[in-house]
Every structure is written in C-alpha cells, then in structure tokens.
C-alpha atoms as a PDB file:
ATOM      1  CA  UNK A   1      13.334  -0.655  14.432  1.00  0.00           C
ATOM      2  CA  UNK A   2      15.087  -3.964  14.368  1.00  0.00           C
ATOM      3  CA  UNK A   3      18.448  -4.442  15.753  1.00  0.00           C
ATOM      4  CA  UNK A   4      20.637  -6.861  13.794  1.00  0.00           C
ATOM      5  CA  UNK A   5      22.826  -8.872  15.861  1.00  0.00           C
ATOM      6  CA  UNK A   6      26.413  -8.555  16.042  1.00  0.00           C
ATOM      7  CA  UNK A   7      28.508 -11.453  13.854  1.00  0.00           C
ATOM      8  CA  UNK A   8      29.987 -14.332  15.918  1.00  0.00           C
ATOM      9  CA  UNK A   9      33.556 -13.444  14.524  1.00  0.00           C
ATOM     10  CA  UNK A  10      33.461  -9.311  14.128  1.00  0.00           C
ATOM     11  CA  UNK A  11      36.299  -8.101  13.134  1.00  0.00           C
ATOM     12  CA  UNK A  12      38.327  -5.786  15.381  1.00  0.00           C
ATOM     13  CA  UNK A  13      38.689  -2.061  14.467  1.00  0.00           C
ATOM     14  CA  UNK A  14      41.949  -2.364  13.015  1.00  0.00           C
ATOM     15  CA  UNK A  15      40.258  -5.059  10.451  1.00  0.00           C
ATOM     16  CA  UNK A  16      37.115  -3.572  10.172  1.00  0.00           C
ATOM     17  CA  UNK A  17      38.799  -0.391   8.284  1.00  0.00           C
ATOM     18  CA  UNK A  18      40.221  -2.595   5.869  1.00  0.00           C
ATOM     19  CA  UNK A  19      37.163  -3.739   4.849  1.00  0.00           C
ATOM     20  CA  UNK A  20      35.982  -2.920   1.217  1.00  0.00           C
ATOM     21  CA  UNK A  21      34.362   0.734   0.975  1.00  0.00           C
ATOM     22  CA  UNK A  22      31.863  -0.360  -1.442  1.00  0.00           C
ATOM     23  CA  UNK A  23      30.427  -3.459   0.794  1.00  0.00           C
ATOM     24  CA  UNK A  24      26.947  -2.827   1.586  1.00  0.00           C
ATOM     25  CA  UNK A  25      26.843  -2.069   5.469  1.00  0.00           C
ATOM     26  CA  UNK A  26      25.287  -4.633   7.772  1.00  0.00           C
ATOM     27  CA  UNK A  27      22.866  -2.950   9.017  1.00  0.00           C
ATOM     28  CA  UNK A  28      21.497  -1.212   5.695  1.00  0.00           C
ATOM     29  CA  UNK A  29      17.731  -0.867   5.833  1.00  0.00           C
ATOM     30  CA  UNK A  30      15.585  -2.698   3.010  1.00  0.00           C
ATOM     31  CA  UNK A  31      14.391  -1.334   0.495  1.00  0.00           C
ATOM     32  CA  UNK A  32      11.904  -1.922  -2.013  1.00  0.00           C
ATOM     33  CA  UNK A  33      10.040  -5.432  -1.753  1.00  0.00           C
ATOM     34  CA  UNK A  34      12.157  -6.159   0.927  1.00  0.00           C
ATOM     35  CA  UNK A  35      10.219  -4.020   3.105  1.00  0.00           C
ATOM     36  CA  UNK A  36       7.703  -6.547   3.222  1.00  0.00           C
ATOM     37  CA  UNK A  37       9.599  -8.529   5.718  1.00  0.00           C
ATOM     38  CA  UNK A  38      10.767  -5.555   7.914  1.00  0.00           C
ATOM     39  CA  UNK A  39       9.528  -4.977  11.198  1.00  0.00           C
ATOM     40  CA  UNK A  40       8.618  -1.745  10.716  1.00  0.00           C
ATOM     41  CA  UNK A  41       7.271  -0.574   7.360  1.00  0.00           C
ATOM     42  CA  UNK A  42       9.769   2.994   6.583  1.00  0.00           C
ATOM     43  CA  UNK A  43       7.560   4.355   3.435  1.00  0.00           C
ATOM     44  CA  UNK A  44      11.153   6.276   2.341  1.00  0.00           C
ATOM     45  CA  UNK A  45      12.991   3.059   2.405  1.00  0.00           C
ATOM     46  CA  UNK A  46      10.009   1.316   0.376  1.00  0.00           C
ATOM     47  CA  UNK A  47      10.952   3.600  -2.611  1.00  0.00           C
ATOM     48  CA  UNK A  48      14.110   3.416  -2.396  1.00  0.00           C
ATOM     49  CA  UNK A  49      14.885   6.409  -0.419  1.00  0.00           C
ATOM     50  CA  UNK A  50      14.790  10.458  -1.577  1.00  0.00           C
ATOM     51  CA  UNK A  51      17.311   9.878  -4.082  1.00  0.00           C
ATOM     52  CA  UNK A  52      15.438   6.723  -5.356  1.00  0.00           C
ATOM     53  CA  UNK A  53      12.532   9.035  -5.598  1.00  0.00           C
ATOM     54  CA  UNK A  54      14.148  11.677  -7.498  1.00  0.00           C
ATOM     55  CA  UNK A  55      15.877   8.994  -9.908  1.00  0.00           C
ATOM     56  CA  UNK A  56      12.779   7.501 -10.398  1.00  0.00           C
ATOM     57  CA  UNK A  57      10.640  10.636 -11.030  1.00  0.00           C
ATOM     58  CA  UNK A  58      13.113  12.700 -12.982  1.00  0.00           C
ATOM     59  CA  UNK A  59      13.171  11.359 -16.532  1.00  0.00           C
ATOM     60  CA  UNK A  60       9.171  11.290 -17.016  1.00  0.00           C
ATOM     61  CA  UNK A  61       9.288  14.875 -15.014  1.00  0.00           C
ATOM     62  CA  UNK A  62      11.472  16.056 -17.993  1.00  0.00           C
ATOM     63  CA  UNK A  63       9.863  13.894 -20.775  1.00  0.00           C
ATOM     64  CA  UNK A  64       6.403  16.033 -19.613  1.00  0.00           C
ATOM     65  CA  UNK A  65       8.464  19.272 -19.402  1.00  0.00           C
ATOM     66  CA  UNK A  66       9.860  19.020 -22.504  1.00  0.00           C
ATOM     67  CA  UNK A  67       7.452  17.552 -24.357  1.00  0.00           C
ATOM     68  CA  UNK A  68       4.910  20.462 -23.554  1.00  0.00           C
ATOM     69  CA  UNK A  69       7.341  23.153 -24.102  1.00  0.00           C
ATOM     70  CA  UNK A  70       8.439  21.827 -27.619  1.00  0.00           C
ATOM     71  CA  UNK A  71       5.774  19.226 -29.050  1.00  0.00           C
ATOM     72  CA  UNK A  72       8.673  17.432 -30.784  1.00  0.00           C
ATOM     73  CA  UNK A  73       9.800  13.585 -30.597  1.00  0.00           C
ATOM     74  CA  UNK A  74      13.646  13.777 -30.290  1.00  0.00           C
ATOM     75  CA  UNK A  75      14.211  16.671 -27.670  1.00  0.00           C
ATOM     76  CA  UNK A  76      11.746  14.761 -25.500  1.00  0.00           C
ATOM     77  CA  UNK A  77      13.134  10.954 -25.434  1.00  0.00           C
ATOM     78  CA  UNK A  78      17.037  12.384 -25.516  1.00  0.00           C
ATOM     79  CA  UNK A  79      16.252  14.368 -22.862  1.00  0.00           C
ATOM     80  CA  UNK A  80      14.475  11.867 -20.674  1.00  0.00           C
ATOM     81  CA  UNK A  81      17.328   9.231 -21.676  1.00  0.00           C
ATOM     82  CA  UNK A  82      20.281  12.236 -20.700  1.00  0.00           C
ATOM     83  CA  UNK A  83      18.707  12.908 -17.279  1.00  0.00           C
ATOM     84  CA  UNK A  84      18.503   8.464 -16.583  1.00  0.00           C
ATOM     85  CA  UNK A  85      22.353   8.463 -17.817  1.00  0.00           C
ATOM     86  CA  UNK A  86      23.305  11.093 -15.952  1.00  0.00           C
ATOM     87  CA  UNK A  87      21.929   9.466 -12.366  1.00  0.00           C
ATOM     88  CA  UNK A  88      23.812   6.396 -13.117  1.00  0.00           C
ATOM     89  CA  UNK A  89      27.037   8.418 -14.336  1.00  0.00           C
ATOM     90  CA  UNK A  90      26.709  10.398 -10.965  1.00  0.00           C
ATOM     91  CA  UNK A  91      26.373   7.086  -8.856  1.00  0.00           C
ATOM     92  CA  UNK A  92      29.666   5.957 -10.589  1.00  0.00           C
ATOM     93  CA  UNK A  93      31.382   8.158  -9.764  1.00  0.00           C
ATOM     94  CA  UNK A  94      30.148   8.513  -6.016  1.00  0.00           C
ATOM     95  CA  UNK A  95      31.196   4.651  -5.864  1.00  0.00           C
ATOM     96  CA  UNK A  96      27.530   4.153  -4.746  1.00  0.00           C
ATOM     97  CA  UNK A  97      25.269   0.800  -6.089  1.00  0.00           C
ATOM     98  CA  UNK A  98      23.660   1.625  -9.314  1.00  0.00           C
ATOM     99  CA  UNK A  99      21.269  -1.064  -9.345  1.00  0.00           C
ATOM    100  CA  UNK A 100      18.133   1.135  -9.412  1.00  0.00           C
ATOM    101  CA  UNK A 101      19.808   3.931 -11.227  1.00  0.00           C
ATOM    102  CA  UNK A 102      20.212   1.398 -14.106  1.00  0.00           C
ATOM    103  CA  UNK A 103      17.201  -0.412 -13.849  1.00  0.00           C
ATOM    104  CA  UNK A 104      15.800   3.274 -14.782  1.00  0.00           C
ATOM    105  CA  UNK A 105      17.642   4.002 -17.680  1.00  0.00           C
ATOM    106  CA  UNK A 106      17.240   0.406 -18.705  1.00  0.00           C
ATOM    107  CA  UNK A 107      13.412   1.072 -18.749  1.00  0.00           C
ATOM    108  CA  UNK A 108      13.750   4.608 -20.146  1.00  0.00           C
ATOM    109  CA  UNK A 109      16.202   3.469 -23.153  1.00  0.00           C
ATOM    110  CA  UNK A 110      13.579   0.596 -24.062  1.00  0.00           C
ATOM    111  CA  UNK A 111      11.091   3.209 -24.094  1.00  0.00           C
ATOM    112  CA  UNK A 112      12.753   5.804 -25.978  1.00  0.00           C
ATOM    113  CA  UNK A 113      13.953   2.991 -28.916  1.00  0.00           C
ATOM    114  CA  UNK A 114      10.317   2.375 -29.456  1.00  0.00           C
ATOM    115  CA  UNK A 115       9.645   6.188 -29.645  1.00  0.00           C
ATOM    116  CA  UNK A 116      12.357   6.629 -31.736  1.00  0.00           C
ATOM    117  CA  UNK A 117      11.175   3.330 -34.094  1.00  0.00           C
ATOM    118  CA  UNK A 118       7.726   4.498 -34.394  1.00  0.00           C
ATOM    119  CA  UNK A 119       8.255   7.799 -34.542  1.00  0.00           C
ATOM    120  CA  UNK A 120       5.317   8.327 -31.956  1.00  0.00           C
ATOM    121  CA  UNK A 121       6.185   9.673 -28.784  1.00  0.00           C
ATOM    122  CA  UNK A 122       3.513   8.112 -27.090  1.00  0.00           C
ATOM    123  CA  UNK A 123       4.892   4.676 -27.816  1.00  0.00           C
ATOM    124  CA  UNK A 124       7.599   6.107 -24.945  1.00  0.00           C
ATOM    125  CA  UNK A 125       5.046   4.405 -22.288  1.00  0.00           C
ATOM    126  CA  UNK A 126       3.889   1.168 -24.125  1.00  0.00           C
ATOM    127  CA  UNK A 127       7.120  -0.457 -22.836  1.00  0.00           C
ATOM    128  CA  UNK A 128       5.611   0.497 -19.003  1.00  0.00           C
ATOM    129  CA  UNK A 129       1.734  -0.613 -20.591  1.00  0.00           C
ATOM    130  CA  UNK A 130       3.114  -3.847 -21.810  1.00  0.00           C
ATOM    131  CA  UNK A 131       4.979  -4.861 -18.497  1.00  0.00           C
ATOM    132  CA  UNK A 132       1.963  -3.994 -16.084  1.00  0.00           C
ATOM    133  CA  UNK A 133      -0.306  -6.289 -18.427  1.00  0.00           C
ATOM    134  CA  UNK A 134       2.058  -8.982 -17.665  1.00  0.00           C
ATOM    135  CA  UNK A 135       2.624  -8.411 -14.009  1.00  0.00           C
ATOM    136  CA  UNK A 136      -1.441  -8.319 -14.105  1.00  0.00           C
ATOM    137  CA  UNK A 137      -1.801 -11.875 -15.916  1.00  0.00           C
ATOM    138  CA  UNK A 138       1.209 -13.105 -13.405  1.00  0.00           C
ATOM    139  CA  UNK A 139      -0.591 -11.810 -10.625  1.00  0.00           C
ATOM    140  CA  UNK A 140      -3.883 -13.438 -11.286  1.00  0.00           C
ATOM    141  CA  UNK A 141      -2.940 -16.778 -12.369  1.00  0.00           C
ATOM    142  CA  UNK A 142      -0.669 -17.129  -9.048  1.00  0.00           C
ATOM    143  CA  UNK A 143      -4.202 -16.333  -7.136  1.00  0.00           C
ATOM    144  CA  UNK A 144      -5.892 -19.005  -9.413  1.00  0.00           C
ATOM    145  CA  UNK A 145      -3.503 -21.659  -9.122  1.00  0.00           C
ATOM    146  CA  UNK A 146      -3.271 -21.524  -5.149  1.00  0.00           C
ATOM    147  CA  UNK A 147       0.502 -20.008  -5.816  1.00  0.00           C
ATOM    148  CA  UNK A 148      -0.391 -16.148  -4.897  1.00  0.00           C
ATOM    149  CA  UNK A 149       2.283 -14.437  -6.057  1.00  0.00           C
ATOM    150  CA  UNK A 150       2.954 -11.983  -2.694  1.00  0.00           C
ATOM    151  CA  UNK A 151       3.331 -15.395  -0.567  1.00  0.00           C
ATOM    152  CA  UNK A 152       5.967 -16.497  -3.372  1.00  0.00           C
ATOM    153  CA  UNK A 153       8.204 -13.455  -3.077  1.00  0.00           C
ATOM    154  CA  UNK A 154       7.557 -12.831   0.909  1.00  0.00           C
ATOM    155  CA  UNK A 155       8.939 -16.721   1.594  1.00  0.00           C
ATOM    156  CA  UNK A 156      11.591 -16.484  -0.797  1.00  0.00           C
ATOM    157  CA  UNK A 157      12.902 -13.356   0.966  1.00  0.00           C
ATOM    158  CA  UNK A 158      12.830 -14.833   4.122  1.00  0.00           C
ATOM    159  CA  UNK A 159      14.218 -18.373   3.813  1.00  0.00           C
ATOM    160  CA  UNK A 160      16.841 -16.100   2.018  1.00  0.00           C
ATOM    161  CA  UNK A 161      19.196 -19.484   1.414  1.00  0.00           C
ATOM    162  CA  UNK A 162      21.754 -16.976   3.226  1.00  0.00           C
ATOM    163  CA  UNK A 163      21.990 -17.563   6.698  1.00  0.00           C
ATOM    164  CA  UNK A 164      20.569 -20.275   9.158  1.00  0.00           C
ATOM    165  CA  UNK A 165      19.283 -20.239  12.810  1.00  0.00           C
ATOM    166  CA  UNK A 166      21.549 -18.607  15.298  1.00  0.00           C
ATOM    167  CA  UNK A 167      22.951 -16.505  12.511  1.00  0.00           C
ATOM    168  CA  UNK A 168      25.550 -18.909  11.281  1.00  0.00           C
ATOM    169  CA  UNK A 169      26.544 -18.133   7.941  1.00  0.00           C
ATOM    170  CA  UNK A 170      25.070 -20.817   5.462  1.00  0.00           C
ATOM    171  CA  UNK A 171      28.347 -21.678   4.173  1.00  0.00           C
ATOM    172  CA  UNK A 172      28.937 -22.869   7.983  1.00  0.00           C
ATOM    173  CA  UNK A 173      26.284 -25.393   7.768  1.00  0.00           C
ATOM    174  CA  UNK A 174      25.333 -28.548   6.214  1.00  0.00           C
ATOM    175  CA  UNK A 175      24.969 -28.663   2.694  1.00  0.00           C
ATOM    176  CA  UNK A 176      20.680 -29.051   2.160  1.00  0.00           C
ATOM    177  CA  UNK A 177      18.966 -31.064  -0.120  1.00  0.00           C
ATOM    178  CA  UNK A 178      16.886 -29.658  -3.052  1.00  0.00           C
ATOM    179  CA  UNK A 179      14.318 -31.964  -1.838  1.00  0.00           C
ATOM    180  CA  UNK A 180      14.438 -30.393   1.859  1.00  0.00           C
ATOM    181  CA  UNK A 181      15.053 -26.830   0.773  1.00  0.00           C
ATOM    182  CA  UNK A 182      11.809 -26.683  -1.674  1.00  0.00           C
ATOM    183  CA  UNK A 183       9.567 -28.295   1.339  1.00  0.00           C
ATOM    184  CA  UNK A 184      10.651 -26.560   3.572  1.00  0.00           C
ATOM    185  CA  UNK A 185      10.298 -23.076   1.590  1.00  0.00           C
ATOM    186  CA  UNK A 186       6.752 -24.950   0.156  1.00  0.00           C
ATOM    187  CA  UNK A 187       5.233 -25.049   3.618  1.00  0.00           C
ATOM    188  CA  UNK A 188       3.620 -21.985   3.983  1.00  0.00           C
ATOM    189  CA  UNK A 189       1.026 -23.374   1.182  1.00  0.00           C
ATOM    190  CA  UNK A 190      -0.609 -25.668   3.745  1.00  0.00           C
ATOM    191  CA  UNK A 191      -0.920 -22.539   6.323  1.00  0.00           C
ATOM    192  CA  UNK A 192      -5.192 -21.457   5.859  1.00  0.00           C
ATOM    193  CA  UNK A 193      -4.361 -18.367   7.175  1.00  0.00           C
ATOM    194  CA  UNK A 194      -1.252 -17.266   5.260  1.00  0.00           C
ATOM    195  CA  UNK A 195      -2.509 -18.461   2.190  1.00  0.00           C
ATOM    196  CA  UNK A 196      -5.188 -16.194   2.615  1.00  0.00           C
ATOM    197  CA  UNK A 197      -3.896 -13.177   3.882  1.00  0.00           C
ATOM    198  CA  UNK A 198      -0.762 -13.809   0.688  1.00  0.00           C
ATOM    199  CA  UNK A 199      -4.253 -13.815  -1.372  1.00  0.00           C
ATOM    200  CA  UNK A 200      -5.361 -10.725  -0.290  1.00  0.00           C
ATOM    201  CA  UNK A 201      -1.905  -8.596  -0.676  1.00  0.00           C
ATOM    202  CA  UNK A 202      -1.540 -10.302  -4.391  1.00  0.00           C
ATOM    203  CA  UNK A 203      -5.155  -8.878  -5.243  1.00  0.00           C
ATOM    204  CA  UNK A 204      -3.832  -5.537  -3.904  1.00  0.00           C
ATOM    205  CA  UNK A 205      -1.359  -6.280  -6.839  1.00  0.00           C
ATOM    206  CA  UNK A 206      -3.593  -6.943  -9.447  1.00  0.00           C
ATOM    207  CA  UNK A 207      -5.649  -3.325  -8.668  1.00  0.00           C
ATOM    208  CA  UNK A 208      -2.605  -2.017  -8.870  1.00  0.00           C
ATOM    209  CA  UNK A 209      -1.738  -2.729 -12.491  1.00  0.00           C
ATOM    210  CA  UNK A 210      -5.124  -3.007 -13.521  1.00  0.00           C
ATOM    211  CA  UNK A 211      -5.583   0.540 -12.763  1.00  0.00           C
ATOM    212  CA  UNK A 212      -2.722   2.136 -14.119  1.00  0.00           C
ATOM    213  CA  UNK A 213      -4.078  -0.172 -17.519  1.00  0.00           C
ATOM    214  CA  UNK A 214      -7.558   1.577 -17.102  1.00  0.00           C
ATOM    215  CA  UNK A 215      -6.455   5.133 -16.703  1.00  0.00           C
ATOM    216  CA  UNK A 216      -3.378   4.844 -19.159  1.00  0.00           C
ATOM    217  CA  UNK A 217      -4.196   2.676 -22.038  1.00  0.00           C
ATOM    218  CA  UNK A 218      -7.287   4.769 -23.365  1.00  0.00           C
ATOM    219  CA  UNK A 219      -4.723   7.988 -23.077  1.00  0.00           C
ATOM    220  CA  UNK A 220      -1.822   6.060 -25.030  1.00  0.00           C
ATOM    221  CA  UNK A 221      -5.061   4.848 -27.598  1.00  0.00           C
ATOM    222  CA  UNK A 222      -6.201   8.967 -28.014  1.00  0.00           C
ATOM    223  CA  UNK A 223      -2.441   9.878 -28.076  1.00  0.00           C
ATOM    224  CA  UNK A 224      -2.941  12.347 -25.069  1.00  0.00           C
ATOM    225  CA  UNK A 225       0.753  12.369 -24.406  1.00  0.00           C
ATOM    226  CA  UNK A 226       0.694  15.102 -21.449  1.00  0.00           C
ATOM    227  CA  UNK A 227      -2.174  13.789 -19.874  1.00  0.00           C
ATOM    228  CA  UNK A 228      -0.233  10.329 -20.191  1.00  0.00           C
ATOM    229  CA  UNK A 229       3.034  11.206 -18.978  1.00  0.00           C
ATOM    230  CA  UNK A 230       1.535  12.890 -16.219  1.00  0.00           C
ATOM    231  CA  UNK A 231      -0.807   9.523 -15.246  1.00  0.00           C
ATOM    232  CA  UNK A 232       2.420   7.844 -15.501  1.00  0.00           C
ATOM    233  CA  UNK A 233       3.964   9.944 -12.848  1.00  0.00           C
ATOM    234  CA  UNK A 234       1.270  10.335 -10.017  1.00  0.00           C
ATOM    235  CA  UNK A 235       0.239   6.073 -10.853  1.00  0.00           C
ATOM    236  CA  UNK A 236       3.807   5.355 -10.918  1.00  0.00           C
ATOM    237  CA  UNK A 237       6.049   5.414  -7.187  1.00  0.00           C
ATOM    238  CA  UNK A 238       2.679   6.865  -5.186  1.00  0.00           C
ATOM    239  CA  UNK A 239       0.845   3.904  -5.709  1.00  0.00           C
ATOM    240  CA  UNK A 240       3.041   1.762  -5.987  1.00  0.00           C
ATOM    241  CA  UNK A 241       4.266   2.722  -2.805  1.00  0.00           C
ATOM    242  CA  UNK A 242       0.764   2.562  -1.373  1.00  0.00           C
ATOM    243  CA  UNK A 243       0.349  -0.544  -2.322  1.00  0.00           C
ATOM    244  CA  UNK A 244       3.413  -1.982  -0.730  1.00  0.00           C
ATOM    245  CA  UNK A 245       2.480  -0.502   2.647  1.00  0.00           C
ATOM    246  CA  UNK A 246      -1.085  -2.260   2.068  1.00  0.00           C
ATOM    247  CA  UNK A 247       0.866  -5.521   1.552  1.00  0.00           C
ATOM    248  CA  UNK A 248       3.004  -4.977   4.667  1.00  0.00           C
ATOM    249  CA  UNK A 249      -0.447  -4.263   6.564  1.00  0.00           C
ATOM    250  CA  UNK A 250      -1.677  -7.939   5.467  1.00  0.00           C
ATOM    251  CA  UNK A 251       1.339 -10.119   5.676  1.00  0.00           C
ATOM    252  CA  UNK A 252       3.096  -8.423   8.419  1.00  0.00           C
ATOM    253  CA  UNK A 253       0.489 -10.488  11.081  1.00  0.00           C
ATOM    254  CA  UNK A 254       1.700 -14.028   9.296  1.00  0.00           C
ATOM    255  CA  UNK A 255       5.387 -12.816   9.740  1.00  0.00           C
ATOM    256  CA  UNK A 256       4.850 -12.385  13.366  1.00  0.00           C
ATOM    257  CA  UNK A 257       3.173 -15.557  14.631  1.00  0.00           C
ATOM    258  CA  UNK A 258       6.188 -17.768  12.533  1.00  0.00           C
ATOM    259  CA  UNK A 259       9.499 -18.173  11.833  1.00  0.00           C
ATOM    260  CA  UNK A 260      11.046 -18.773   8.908  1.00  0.00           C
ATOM    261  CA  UNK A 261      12.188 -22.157  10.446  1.00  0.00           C
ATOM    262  CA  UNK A 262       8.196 -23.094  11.704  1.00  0.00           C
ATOM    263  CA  UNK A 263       7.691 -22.229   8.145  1.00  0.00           C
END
C-alpha cells in the first residue's frame, strides 16, 4: 500500500471539519484505469469496488431475467433502464459521486433507444458491439503507428498536469510551456523498453475486444438474446478486469525503474 504524504499546509482539525463533505478524500484509492499506476494492483478497486460491481452487473442481470421470464421487448429494456436509474437516484441521494452510476445508465439508455427503435431486443447490445469495434481499431492503429495506446493513457495519468516534484501544488509553480509539457510527457516514446512492454499491455487490449466481437457478434447475427446477454455479462467486468491486472503485470516494471520527472 502506498502512503500519500501529508500536504505542506494541512489544515488543523478545527478547519479540516469545515471542509466540504462531498470532496473526494485524499487518500481515496484508484480506481478503474487508474490502477495502472498504483503500487499495488487491488482487483476490487480496479472495478470500481462491490458497489461498482453490482451497478455494473445489475441492469444486464435483469435484462436476462426478464427477458427469459417474459420474451417481450418493453418489460425487458424498462426494466434494465429502471434498475440503472435507480443506482444513480440512490447515489443522489447518499451525496456520493455518480460518475460510474451514470456512465451506466448512459450506456443502458443508448441501448434501450435502439431496442426500442428497432423493435429488436437484441439491438439492446449493438451499442456495446459498436464501441468495442472502435476501441479494437483504436487499439491497433496506436500499436501500428508507434503510439500504443496503454503507454498513452499510463503517461497521461502520471504526469497528471496536477502536482509537481515535492508535492507542490501546480498552481504553486511556474507556468509550463506547451512546448515543454508535450516533450516532456512525449519522452517515454524514445524508452526501447517501455515502448515495448506499453506494446504488449495494448495487445492485451485488442484480445480483449476482439474476443468479446468473436463470441458476441455471431449471437447478436442469430438473435440468441439469452445466450447474448449472458456473454455480455461473464465478457463484460471479469475480463475486463483480467485484463487490467495483465496490464498492471507489464507496465508496473517501467513504473518502477522511472519517475514521472526521468520521464
């Protein structure tokens, strides 16, 4: 576990409970892609933690439920768009961030208009088909064009354009140039041994979605809803998951040996 060190000017207790509730805390653990520039890889805090899970999960565990129990297009989208709503209602009214929460129901509303459009339930997923297609093509021409796309993301999470050495606030320091920000961020390209490992991770990428294309887009094709909805679920947070730790495996060895400064 990392420890993050305490801020030059902390605020005393008095001020500290003054501070906004909602504030994220300053030692929160990351989440998600973030993860790939952890210490420690946490594969609950890759997926955004139980609830993430369950918020995640939920709506195509109902859409499969429902749509097996009735065989009919408008109790199965309304129901899979109710349960989304009702996580990011509930995180409303907690006061909690309900960034992922509506990121969900953003996905699961796109999916159930085209559903509803079509009038083929199936057409629920091509919204999810569609997006991994592109992520593929992404993914590939990053490896093609020396730019792989898991060496983009990793070094723009950690020269973060937040905070400089020491942990002085950015704000504190001298204003950078474009020219000296984007070489600075730009010189991990001319590291052999990054460059290949950030290779490596982004083909882990490309299975990825080229997978979930292989299994799912002959099932959307034959209409197999079920059999879709449930590939949907065990190729969706599983593997995705998976394949984040694999990335952390790869990089983590370049994050060690440099800095973001050396970098």
């Amino acid at each position: 576990m990392t420890t993050t060190p305490p801020e030059p000017d902390a605020p005393t207790a008095p001020d500290a409970a003054d501070a906004q509730p909602d504030g994220p805390a300053p030692d929160a653990p990351a989440r998600g892609m973030r993860q790939l520039t952890a210490q420690e890889f946490s594969l609950t805090e890759s997926v955004g933690g139980v609830r993430g899970v369950v918020e995640t999960l939920l709506p195509g565990v109902v859409f499969v439920v429902v749509f097996i129990a009735t065989r009919e297009l408008m109790p199965t989208i309304l129901s899979a768009l109710g349960v989304a709503l009702l996580a990011v209602v509930v995180r409303l009214v907690q006061r909690t961030p309900v960034t992922q929460a509506f990121s969900g129901v953003l996905g699961v509303a796109i999916g159930v208009l085209w559903a509803w459009r079509s009038g083929d339930v199936e057409d629920y997923f091509l919204f999810s088909l569609l997006t991994n297609a592109a992520y593929l093509l992404v993914c590939l021409v990053s490896i093609l064009v020396r730019w792989p796309g898991v060496g983009v993301v990793v070094e723009l999470m950690r020269s973060g354009l937040a905070t400089t050495r020491e942990g002085t606030k950015a704000e504190d320091a001298p204003e950078p140039s474009f020219r000296d920000v984007f070489g600075g961020w730009t010189a991990w390209r001319t590291d052999a041994v990054a460059m290949r490992r950030y290779a490596i991770a982004t083909w882990f990428w490309v299975a990825l979605f080229g997978v979930r294309l292989a299994v799912k887009t002959p099932l959307y094709l034959d209409a197999t809803t079920e059999w879709l909805g449930i590939a949907h679920l065990v190729m969706g947070v599983p593997l995705w998951a998976l394949t984040l730790w694999g990335t952390w495996v790869v990089v983590h060895p370049v994050l060690r040996r440099t800095t973001p400064e050396q970098v």
